[in-house]
C-alpha atoms as a PDB file:
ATOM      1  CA  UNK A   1     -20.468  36.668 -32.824  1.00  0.00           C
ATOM      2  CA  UNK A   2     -20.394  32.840 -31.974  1.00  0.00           C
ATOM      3  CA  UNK A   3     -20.332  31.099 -35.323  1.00  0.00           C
ATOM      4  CA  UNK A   4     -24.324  29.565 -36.208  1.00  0.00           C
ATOM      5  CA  UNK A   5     -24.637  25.708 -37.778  1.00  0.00           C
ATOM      6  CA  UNK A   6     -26.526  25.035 -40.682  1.00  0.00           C
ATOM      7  CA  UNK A   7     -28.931  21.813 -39.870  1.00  0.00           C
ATOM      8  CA  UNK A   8     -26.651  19.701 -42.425  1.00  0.00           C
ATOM      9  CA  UNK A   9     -23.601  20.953 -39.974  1.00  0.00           C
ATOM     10  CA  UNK A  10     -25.559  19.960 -36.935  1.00  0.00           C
ATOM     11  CA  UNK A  11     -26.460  16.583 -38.021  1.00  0.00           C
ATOM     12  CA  UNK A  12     -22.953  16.237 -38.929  1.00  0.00           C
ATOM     13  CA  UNK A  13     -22.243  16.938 -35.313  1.00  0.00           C
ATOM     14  CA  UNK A  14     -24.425  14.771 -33.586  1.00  0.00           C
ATOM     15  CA  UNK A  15     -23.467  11.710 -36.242  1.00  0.00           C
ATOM     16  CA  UNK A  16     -19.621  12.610 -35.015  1.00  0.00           C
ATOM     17  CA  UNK A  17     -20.838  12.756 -31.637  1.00  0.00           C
ATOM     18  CA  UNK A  18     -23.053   9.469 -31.682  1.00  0.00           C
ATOM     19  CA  UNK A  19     -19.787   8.047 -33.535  1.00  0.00           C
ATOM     20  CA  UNK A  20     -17.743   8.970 -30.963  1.00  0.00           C
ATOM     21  CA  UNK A  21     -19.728   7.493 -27.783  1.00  0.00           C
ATOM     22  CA  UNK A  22     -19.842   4.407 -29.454  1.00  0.00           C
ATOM     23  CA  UNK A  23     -16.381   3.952 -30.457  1.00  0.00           C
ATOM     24  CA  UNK A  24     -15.820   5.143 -26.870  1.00  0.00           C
ATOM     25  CA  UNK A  25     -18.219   2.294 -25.503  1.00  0.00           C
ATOM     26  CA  UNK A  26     -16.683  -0.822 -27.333  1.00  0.00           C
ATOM     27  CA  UNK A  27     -13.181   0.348 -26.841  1.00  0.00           C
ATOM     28  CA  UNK A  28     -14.663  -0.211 -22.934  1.00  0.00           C
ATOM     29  CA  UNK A  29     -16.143  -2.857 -23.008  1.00  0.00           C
ATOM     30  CA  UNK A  30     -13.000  -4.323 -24.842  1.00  0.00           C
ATOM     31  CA  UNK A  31     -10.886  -3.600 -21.844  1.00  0.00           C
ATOM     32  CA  UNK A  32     -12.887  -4.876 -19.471  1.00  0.00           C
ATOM     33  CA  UNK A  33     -13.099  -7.811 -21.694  1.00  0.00           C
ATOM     34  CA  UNK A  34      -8.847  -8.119 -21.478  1.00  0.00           C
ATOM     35  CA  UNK A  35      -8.740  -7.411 -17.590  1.00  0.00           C
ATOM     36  CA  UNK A  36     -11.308 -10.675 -16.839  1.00  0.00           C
ATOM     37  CA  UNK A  37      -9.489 -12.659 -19.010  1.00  0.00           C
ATOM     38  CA  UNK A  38      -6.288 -11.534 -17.549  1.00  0.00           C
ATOM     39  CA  UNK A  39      -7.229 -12.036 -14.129  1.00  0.00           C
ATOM     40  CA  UNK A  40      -8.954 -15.641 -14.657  1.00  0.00           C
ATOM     41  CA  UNK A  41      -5.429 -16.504 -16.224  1.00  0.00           C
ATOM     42  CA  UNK A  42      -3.821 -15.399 -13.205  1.00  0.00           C
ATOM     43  CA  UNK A  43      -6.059 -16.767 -10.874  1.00  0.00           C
ATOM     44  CA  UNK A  44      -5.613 -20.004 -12.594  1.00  0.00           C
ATOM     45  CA  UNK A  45      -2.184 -19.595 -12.139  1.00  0.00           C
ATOM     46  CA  UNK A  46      -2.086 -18.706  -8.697  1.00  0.00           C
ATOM     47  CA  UNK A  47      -4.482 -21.141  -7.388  1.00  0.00           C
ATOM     48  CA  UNK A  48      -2.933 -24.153  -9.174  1.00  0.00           C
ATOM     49  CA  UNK A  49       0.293 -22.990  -7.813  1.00  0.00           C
ATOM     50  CA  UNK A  50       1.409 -24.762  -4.717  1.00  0.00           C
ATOM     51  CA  UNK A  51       3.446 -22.414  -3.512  1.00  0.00           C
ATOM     52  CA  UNK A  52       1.235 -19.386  -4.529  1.00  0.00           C
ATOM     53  CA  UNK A  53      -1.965 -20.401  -3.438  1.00  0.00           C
ATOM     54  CA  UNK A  54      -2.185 -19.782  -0.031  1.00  0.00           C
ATOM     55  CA  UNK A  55      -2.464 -16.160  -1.430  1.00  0.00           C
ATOM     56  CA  UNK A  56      -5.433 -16.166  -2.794  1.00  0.00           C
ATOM     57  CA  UNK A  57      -8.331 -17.033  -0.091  1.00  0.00           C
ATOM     58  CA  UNK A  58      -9.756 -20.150  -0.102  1.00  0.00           C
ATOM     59  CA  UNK A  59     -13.461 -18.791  -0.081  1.00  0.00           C
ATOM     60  CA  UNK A  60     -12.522 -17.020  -3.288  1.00  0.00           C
ATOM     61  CA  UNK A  61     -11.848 -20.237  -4.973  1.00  0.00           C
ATOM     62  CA  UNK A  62     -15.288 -20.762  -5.530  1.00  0.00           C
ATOM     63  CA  UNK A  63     -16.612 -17.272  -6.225  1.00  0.00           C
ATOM     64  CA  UNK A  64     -14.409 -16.286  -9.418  1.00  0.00           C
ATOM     65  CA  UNK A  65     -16.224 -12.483  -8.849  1.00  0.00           C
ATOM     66  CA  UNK A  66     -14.893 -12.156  -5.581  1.00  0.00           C
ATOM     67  CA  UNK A  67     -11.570 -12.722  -6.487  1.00  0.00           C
ATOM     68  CA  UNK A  68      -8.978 -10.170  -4.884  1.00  0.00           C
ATOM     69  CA  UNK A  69      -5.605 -10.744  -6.728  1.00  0.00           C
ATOM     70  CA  UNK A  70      -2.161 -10.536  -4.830  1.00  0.00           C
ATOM     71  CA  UNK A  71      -0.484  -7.200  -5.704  1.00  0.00           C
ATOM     72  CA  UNK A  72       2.882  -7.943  -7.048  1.00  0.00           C
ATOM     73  CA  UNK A  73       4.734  -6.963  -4.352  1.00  0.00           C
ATOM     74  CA  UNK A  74       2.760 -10.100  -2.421  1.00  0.00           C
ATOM     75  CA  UNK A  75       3.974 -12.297  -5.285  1.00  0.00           C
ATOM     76  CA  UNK A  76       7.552 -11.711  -5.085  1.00  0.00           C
ATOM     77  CA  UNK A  77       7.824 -12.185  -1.315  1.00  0.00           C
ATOM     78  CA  UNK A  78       5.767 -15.494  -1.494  1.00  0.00           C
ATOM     79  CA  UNK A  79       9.044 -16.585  -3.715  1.00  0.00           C
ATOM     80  CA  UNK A  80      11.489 -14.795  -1.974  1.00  0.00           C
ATOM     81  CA  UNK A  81      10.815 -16.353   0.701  1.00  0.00           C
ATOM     82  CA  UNK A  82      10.152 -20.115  -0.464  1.00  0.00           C
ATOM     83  CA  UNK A  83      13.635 -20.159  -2.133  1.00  0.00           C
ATOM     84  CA  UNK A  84      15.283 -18.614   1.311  1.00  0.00           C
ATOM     85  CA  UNK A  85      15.977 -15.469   0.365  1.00  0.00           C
ATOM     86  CA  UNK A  86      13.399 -13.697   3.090  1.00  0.00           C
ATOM     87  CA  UNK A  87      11.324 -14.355   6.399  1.00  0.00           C
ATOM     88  CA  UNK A  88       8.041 -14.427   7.911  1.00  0.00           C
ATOM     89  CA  UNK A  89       8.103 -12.268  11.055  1.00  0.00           C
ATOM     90  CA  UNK A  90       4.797 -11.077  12.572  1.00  0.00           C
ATOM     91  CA  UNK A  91       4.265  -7.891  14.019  1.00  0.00           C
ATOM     92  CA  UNK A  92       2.579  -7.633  17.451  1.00  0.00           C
ATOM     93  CA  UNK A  93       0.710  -4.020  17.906  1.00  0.00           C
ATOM     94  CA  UNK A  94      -0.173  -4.544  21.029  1.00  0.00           C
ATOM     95  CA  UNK A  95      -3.760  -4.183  20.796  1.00  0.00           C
ATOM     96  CA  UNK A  96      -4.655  -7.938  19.845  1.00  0.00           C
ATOM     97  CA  UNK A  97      -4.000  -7.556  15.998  1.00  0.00           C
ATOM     98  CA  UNK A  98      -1.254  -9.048  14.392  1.00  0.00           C
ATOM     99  CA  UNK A  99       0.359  -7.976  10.956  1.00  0.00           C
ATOM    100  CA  UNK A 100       2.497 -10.383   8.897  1.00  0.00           C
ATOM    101  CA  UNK A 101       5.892  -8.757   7.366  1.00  0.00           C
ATOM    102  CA  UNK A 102       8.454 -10.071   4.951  1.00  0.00           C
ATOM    103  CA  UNK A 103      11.759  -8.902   5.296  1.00  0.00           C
ATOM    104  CA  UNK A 104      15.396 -10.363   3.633  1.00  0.00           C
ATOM    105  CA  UNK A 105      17.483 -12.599   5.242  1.00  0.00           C
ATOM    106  CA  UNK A 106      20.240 -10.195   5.477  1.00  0.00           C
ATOM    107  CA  UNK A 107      17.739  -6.912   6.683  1.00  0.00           C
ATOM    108  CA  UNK A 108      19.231  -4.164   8.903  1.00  0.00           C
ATOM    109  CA  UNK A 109      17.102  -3.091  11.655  1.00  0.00           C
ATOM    110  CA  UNK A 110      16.303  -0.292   9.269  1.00  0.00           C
ATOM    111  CA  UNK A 111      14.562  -2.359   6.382  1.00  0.00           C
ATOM    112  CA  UNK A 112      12.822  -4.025   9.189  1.00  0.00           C
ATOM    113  CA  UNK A 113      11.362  -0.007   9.944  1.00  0.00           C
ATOM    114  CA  UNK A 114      10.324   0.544   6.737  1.00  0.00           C
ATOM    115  CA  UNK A 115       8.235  -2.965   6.218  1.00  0.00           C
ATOM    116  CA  UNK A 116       6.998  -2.682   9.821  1.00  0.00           C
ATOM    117  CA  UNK A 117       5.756   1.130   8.573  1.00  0.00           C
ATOM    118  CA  UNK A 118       4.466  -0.431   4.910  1.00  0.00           C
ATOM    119  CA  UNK A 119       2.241  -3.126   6.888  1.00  0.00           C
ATOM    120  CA  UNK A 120       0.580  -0.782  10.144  1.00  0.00           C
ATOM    121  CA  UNK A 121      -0.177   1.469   7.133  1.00  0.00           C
ATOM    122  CA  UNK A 122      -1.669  -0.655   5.101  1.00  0.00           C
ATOM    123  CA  UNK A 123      -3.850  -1.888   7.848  1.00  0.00           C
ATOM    124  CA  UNK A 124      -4.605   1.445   9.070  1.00  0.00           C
ATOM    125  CA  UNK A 125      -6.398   2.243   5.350  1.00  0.00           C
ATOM    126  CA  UNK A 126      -8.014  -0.496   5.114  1.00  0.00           C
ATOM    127  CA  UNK A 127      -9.556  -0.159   8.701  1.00  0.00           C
ATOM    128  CA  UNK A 128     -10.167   3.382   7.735  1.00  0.00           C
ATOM    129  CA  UNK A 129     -11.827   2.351   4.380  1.00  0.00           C
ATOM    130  CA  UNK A 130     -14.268   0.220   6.094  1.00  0.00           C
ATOM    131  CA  UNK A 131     -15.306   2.210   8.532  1.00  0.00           C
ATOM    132  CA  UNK A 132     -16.493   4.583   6.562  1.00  0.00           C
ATOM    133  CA  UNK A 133     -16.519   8.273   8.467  1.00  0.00           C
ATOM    134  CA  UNK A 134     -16.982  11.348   7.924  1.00  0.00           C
ATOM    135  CA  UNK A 135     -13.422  13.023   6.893  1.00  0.00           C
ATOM    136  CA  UNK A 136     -13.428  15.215   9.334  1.00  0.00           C
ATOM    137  CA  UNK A 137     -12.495  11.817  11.982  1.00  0.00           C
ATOM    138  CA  UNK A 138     -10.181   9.876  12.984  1.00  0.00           C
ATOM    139  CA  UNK A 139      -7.386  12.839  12.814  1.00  0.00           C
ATOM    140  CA  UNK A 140      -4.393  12.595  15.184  1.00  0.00           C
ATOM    141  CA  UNK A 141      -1.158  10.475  15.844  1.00  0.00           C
ATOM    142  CA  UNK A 142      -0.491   6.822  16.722  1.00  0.00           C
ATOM    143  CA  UNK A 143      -1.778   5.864  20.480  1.00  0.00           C
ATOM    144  CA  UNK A 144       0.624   3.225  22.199  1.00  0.00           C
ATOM    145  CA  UNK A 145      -2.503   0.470  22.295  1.00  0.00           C
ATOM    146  CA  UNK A 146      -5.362   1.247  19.489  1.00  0.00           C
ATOM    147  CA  UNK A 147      -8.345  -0.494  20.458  1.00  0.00           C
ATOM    148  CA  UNK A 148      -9.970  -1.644  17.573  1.00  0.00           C
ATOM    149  CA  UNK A 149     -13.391  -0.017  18.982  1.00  0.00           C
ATOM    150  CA  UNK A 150     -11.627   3.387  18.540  1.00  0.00           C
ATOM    151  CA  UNK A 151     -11.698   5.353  15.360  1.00  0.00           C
ATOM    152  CA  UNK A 152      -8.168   4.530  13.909  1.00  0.00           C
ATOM    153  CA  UNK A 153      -6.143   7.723  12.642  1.00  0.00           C
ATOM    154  CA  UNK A 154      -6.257   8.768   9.149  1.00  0.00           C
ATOM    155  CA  UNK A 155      -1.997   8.636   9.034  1.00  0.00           C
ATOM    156  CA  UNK A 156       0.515   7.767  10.925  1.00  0.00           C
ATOM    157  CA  UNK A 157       3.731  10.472  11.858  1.00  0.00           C
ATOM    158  CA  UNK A 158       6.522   7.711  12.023  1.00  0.00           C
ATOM    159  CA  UNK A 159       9.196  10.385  12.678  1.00  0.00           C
ATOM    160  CA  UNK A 160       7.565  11.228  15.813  1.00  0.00           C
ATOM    161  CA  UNK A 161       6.495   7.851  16.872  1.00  0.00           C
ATOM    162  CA  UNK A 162      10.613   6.852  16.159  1.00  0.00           C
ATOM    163  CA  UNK A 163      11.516   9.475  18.908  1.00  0.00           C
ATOM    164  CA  UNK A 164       9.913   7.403  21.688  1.00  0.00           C
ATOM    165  CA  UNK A 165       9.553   3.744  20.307  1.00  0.00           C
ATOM    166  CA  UNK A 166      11.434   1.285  19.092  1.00  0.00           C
ATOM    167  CA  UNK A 167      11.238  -2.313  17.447  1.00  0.00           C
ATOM    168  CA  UNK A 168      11.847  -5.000  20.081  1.00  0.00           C
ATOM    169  CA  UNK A 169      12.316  -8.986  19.630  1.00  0.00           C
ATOM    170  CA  UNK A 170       9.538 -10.844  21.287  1.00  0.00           C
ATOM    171  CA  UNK A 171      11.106 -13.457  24.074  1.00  0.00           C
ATOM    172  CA  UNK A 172      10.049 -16.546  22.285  1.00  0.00           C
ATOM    173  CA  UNK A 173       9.871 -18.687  25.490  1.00  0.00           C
ATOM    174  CA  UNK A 174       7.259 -16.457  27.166  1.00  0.00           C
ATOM    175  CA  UNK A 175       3.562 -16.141  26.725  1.00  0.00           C
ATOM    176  CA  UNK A 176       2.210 -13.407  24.489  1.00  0.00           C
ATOM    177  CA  UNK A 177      -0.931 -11.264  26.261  1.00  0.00           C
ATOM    178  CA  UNK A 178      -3.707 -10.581  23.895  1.00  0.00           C
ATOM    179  CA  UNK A 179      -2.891  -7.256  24.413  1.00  0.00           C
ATOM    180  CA  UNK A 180       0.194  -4.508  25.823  1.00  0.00           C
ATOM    181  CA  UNK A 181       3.662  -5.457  25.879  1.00  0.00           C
ATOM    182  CA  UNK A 182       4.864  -8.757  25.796  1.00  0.00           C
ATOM    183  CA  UNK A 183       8.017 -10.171  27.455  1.00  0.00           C
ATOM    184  CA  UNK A 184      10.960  -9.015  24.889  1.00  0.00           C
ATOM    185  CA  UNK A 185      14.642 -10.176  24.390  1.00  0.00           C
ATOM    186  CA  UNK A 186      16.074  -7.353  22.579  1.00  0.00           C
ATOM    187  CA  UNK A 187      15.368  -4.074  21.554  1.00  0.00           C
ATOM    188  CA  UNK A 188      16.322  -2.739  18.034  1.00  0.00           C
ATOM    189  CA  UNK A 189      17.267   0.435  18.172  1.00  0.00           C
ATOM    190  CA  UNK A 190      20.381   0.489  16.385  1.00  0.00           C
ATOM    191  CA  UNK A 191      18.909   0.523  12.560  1.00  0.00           C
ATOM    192  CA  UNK A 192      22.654  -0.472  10.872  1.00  0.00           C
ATOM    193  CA  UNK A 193      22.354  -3.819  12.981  1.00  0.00           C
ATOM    194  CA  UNK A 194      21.192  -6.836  11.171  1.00  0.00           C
ATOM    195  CA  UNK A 195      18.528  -8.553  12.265  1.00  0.00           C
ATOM    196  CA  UNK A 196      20.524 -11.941  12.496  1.00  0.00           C
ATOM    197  CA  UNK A 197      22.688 -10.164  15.150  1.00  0.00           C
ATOM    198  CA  UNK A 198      19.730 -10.215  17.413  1.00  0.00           C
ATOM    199  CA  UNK A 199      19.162 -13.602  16.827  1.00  0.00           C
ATOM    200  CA  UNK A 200      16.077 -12.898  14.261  1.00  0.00           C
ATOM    201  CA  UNK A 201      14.828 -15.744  12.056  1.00  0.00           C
ATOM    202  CA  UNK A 202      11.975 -17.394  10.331  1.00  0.00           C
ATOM    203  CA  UNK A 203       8.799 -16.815  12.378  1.00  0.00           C
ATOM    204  CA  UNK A 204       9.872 -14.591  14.822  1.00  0.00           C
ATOM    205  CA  UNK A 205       7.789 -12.144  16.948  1.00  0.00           C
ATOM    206  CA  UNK A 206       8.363  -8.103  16.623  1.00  0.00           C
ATOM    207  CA  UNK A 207       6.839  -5.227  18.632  1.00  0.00           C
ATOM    208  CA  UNK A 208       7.243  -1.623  19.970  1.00  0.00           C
ATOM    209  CA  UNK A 209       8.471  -1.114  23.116  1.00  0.00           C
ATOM    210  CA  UNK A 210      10.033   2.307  24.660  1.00  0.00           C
ATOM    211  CA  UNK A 211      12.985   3.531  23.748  1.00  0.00           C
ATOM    212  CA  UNK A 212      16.160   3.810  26.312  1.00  0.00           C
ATOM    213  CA  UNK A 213      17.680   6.788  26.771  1.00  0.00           C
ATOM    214  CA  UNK A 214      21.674   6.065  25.472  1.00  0.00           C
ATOM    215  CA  UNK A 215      23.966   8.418  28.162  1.00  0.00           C
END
């Protein structure tokens, strides 16, 4: 037999309860307290910072709601980079959009892989995310040349797309099309290369082009 309260027990209970809820509410509304102040102490940072600030847009300035603060990860590179220790290459897709990627000075061909995969990803979920469909779309593999008119792919199988593509340096004297393959210099496809054996620095220009088959 379930056990029966006594109305002193229940009011008991719901006093607990209403206890409870509250406690529950302020300890809320105390957190979200410490995150705003948090983030306006970082955004204060950041903006005033003059090697920071480019990371934070400059429309966001002004609307301290809007705010969208650098992950960490954005942080460190900004640094890494400003004190020489990494460098700005930009990814070409070959469908018009471009992706910016950080990599160390002294980065294999490999670590170049795995930031190229970090940033296309990225991108891809945050296309996805603002697109909003149904769940059932946008299933299937990378495409060569995404159009940005085309439902984008939920992920990305980098193990197959390695088996036909490759990274490739951008010719730096030739003209880049707003879209498809643009002249290249060198093709990556040894990953235990580093990238200043191909002549990679500050600012250069990576894409996918087809892989050769080795005899």
């Amino acid at each position: 037999m379930p056990k029966s309260f006594s109305c002193t027990e229940k009011r008991h209970l719901r006093f607990e309860v209403k206890f409870m809820e509250e406690e529950f509410s302020t300890t809320i509304k105390e957190y979200q307290t410490v995150l705003e102040s948090v983030d306006k102490k970082l955004t204060s940072v950041i903006t005033n910072d003059r090697f920071l600030n480019d990371l934070v847009p400059k429309s966001d300035h002004e609307v301290a709601e809007s705010i969208n603060l650098p992950i960490n990860k954005e942080v460190m590179n900004t640094i890494e980079v400003h004190f020489g220790r990494a460098m700005r290459l930009t990814l070409l897709r070959g469908d018009g959009v471009r992706l910016p990627l950080v990599v160390p000075v002294d980065a294999r061909v490999l670590e170049l892989r795995w930031a190229v995969q970090d940033a296309v990803t990225s991108y891809m979920n945050h296309l996805y995310s603002t697109l909003n469909l149904p769940k059932d779309k946008g299933e299937g593999g990378f495409a060569d040349c995404i159009s940005p008119t085309n439902i984008p792919p939920k992920s990305i199988s980098w193990r197959n797309l390695w088996k036909t593509k490759c990274l490739a340096l951008v010719n730096p004297n030739s003209l880049c099309p707003p879209e498809g393959l643009p002249s290249i210099s060198a093709r990556l496809d040894v990953l235990t290369n580093k990238l200043s054996y191909h002549q990679i620095r500050n600012g250069a220009m990576i894409t996918f082009a087809p892989r050769l088959k080795r005899k």
